[in-house]
C-alpha atoms as a PDB file:
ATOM      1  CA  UNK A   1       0.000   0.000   0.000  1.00  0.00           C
ATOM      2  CA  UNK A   2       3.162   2.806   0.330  1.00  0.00           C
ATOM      3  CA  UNK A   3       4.571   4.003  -2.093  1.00  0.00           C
ATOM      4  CA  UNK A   4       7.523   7.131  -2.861  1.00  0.00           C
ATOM      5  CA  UNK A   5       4.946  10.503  -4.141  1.00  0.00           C
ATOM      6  CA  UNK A   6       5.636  10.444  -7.602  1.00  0.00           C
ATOM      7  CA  UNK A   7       6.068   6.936  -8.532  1.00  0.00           C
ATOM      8  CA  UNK A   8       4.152   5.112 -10.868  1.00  0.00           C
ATOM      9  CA  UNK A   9       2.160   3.049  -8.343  1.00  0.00           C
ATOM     10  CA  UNK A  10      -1.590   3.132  -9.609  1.00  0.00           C
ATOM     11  CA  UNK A  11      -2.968   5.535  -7.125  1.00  0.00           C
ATOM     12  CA  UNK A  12      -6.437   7.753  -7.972  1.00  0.00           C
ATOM     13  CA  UNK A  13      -5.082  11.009  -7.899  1.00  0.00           C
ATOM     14  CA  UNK A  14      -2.016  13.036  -8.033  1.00  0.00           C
ATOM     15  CA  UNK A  15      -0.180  14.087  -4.629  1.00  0.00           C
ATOM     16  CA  UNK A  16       2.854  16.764  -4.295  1.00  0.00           C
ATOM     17  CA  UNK A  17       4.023  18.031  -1.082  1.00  0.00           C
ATOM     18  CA  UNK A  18       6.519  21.273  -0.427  1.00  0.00           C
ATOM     19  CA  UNK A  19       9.005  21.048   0.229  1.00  0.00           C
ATOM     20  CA  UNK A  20      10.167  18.393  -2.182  1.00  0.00           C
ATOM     21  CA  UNK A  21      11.074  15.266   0.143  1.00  0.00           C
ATOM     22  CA  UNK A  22      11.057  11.746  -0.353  1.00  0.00           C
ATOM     23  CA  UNK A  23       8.059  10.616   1.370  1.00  0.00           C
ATOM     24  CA  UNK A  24       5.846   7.578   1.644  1.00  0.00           C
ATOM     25  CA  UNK A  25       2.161   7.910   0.815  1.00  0.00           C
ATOM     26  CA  UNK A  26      -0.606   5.265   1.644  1.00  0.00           C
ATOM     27  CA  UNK A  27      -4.166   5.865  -0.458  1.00  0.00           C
ATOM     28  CA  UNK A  28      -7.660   5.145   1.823  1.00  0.00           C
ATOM     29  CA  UNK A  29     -10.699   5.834   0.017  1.00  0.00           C
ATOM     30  CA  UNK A  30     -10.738   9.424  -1.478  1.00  0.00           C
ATOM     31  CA  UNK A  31      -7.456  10.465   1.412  1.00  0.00           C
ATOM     32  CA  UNK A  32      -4.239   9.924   1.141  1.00  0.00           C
ATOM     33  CA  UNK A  33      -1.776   9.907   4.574  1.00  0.00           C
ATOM     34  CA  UNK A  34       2.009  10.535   3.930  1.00  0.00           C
ATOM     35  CA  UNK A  35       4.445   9.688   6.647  1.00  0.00           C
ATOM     36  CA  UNK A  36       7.672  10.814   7.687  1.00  0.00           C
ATOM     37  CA  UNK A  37       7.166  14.571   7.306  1.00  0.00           C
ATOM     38  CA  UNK A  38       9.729  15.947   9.365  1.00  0.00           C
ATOM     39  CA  UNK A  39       8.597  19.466  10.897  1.00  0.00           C
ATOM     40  CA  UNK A  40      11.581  21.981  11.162  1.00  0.00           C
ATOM     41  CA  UNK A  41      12.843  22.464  14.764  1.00  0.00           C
ATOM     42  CA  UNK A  42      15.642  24.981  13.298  1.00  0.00           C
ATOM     43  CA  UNK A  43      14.494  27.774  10.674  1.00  0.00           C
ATOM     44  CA  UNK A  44      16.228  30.014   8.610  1.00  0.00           C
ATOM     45  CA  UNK A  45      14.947  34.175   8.585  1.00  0.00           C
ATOM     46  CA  UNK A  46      14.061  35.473   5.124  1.00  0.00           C
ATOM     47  CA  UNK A  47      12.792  38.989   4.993  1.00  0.00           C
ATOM     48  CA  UNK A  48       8.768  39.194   5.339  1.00  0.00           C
ATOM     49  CA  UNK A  49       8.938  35.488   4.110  1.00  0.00           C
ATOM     50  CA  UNK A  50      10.189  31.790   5.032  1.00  0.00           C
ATOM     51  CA  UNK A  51      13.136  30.072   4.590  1.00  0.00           C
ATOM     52  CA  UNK A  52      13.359  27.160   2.572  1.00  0.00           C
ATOM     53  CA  UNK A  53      11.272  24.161   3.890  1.00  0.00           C
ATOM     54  CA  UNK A  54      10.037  25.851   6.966  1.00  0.00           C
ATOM     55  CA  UNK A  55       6.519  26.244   5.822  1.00  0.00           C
ATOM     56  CA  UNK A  56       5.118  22.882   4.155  1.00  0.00           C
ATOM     57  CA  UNK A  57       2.186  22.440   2.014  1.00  0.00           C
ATOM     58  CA  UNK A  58       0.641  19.187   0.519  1.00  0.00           C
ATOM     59  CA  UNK A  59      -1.727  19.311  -2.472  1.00  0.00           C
ATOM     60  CA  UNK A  60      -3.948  16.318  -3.866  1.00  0.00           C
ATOM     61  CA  UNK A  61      -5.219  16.971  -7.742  1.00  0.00           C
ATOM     62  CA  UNK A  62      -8.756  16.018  -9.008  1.00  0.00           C
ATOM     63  CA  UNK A  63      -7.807  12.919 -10.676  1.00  0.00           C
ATOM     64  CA  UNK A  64      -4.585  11.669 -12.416  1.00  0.00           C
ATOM     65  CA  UNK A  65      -5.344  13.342 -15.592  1.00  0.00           C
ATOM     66  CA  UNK A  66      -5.528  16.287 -13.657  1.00  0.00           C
ATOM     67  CA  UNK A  67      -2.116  18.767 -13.394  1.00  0.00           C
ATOM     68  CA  UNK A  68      -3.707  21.887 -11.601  1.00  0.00           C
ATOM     69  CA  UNK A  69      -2.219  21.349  -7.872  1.00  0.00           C
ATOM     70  CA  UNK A  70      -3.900  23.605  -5.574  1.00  0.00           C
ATOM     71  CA  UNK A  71      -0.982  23.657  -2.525  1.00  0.00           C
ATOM     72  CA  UNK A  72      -2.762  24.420   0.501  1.00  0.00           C
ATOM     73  CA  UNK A  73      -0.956  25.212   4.096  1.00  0.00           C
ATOM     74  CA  UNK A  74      -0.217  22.688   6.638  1.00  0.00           C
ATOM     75  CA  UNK A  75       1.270  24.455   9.154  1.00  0.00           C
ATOM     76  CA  UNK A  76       0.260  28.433  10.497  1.00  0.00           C
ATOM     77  CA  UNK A  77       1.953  30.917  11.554  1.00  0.00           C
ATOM     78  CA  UNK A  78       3.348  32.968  15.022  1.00  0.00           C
ATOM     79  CA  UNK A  79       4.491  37.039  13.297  1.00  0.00           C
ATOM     80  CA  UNK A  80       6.718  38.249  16.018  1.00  0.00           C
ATOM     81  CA  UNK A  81       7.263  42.323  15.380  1.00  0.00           C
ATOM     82  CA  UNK A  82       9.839  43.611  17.592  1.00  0.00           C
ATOM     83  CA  UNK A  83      11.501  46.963  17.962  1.00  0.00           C
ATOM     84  CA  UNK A  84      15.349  48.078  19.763  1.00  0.00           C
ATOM     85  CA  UNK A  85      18.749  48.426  19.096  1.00  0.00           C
ATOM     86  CA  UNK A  86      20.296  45.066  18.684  1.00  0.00           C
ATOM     87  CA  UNK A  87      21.093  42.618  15.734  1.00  0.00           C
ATOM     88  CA  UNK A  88      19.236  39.289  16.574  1.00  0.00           C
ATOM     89  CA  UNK A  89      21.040  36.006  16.432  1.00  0.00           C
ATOM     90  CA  UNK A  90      18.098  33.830  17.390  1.00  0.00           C
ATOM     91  CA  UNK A  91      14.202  34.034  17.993  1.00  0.00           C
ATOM     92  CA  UNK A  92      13.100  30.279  20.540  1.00  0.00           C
ATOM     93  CA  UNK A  93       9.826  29.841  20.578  1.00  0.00           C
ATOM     94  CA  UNK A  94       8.764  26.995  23.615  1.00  0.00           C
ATOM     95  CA  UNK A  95       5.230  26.035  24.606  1.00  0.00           C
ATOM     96  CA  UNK A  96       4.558  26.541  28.359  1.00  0.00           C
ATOM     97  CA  UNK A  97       2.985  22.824  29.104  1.00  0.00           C
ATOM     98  CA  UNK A  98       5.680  20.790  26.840  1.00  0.00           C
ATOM     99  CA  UNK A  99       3.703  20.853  23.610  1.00  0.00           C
ATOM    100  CA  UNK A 100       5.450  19.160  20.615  1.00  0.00           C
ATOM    101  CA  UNK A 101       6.194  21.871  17.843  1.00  0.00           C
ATOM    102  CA  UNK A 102       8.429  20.079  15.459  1.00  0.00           C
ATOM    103  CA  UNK A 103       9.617  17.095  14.325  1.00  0.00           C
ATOM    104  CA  UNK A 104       8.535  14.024  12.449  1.00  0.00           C
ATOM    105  CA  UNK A 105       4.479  14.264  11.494  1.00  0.00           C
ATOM    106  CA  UNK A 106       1.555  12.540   9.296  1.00  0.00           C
ATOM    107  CA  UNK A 107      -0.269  14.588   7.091  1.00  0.00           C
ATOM    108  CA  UNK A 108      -3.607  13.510   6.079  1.00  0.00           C
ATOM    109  CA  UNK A 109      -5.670  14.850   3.258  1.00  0.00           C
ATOM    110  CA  UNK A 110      -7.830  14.534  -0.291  1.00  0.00           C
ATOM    111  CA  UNK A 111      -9.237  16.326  -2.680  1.00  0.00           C
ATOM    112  CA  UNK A 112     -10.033  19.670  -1.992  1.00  0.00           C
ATOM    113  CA  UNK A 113      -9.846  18.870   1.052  1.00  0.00           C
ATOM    114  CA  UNK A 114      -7.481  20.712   3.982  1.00  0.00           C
ATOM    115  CA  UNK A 115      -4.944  19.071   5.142  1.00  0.00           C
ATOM    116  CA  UNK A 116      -4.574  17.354   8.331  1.00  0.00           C
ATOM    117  CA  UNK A 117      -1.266  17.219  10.370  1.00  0.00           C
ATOM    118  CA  UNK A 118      -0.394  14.836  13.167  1.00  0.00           C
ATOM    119  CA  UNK A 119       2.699  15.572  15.533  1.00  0.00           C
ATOM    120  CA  UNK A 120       4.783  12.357  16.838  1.00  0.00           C
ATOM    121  CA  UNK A 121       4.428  12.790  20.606  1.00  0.00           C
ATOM    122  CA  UNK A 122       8.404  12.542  20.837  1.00  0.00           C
ATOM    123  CA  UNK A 123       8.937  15.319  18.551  1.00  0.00           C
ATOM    124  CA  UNK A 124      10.825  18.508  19.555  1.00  0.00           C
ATOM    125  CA  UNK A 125       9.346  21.347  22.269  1.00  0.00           C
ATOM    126  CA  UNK A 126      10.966  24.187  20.566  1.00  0.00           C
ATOM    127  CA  UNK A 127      11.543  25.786  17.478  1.00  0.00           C
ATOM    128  CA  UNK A 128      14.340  28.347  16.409  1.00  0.00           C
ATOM    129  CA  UNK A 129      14.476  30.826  14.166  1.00  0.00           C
ATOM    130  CA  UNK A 130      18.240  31.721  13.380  1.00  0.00           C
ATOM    131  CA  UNK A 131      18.424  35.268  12.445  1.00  0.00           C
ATOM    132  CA  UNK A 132      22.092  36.075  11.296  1.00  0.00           C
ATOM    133  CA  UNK A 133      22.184  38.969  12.976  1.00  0.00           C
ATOM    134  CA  UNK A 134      18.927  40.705  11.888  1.00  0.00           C
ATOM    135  CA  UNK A 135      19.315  44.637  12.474  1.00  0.00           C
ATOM    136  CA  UNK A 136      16.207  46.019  14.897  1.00  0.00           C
ATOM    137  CA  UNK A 137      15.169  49.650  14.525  1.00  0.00           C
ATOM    138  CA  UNK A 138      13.784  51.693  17.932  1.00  0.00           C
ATOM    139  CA  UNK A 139      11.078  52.903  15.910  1.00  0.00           C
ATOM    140  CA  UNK A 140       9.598  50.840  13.165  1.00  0.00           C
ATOM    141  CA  UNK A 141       9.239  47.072  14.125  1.00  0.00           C
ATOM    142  CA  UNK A 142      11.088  44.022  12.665  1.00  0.00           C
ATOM    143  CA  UNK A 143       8.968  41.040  11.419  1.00  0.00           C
ATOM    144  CA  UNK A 144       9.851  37.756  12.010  1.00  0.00           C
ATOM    145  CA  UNK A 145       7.970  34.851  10.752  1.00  0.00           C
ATOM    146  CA  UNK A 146       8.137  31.050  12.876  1.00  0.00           C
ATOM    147  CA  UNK A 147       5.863  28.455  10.888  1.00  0.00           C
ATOM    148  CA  UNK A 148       4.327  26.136  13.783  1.00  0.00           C
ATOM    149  CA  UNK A 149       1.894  22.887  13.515  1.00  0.00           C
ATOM    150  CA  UNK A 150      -1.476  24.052  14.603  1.00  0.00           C
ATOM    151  CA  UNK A 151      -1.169  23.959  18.204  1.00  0.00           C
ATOM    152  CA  UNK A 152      -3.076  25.367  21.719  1.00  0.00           C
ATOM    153  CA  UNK A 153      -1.098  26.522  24.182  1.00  0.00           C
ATOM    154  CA  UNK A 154      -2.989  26.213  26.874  1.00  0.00           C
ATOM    155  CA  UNK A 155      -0.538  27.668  29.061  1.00  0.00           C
ATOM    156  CA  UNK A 156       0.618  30.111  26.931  1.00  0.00           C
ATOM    157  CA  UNK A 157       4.126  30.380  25.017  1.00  0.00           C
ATOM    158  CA  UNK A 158       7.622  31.763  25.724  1.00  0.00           C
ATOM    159  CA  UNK A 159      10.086  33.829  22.936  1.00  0.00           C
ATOM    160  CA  UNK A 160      13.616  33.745  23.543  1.00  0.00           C
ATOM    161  CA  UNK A 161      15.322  36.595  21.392  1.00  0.00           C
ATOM    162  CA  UNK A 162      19.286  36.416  21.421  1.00  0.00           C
ATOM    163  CA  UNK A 163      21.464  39.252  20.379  1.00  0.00           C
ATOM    164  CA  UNK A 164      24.635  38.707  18.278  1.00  0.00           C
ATOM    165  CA  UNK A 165      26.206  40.470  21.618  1.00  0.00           C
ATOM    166  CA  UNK A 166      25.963  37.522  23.819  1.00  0.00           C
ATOM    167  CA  UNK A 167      22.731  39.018  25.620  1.00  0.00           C
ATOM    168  CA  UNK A 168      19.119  37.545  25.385  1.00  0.00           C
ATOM    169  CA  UNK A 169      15.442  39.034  26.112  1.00  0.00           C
ATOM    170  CA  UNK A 170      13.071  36.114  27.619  1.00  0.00           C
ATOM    171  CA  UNK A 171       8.933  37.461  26.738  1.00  0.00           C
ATOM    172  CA  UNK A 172       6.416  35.435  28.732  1.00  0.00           C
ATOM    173  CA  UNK A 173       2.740  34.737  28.173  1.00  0.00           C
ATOM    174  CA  UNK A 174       0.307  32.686  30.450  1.00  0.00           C
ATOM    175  CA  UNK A 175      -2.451  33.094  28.135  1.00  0.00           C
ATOM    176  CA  UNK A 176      -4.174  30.900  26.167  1.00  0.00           C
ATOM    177  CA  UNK A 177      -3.165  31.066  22.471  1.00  0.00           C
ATOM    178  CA  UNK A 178      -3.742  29.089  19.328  1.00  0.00           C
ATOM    179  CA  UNK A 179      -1.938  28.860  16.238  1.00  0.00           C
ATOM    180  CA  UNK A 180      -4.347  27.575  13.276  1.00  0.00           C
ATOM    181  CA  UNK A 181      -3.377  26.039   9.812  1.00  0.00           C
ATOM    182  CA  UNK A 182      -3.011  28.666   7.847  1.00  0.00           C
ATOM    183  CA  UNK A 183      -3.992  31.656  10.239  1.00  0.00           C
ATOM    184  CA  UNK A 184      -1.244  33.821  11.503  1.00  0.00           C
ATOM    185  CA  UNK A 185      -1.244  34.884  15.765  1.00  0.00           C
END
């Protein structure tokens, strides 16, 4: 029943996933589950954007005949916007109560259809965003993008932001937050 995405294995419709990987994909009824998606823990900053691979998208065509692949998000998104004086090395982002936020996943989905993602429960409590020394400005604020799997932190969330200097700025919420497929918090 697996199969690499791409092969010639008679399946009923087409299936790509971004970013290109080599991942197995199983067919039942009208959805199709591929294993072995591996969730970034480590991310790269690109300027009002993503870097490569951090933000994954699966897309299942009408048929096999059909070419026109609607990509559609898996993960969302947490838009940090922060203002000062120092280059940023590093941006942590680590759920409150433990919650898994990278690492290897399942992704279920069909035919116009949203996709569905599953975290391993030994997967990684953190993801970092590794800035290269990203310039802040005191008066208009920096963006800076972290894909997550759709998660509640029930607890809230804490931001670790390290400057190029050696120094670091821990931010601290308690409150409930959610990040949604697709939706940006």
């Amino acid at each position: 029943d697996y199969d690499y995405i791409g092969s010639s294995y008679p399946i009923s419709h087409n299936v790509a996933f971004y970013p290109f990987a080599e991942l197995t994909c199983k067919e039942e009824g009208q959805k199709y589950i591929i294993e072995n998606v591996e969730i970034p823990s480590v991310q790269s900053y690109s300027y009002d954007s993503f870097g490569w691979g951090a933000f994954p998208m699966m897309a299942v065509s009408a048929d096999t005949e059909d070419v026109d692949f609607r990509f559609r998000n898996i993960c969302g998104v947490l838009k940090l916007q922060l203002t000062g004086c120092m280059p940023v090395q590093s941006i942590t982002v680590t759920g409150n109560s433990g919650e898994v936020l990278a690492g290897s996943a399942t992704v279920v989905s069909a035919y116009d259809d949203v996709p569905e993602l599953t975290m391993s429960s030994d997967g990684y409590k953190s993801v970092t965003l590794e800035c290269y020394s990203v310039q802040l400005d005191e008066d208009t604020p920096v963006s800076f993008l972290i894909s997550l799997p759709p998660t509640v932190f029930n607890n809230g969330f804490t931001v670790t932001v390290k400057d190029t200097w050696g120094g670091s700025n821990v931010f601290v919420t308690s409150k409930k937050n959610e990040i949604t497929r697709s939706g940006i918090l």
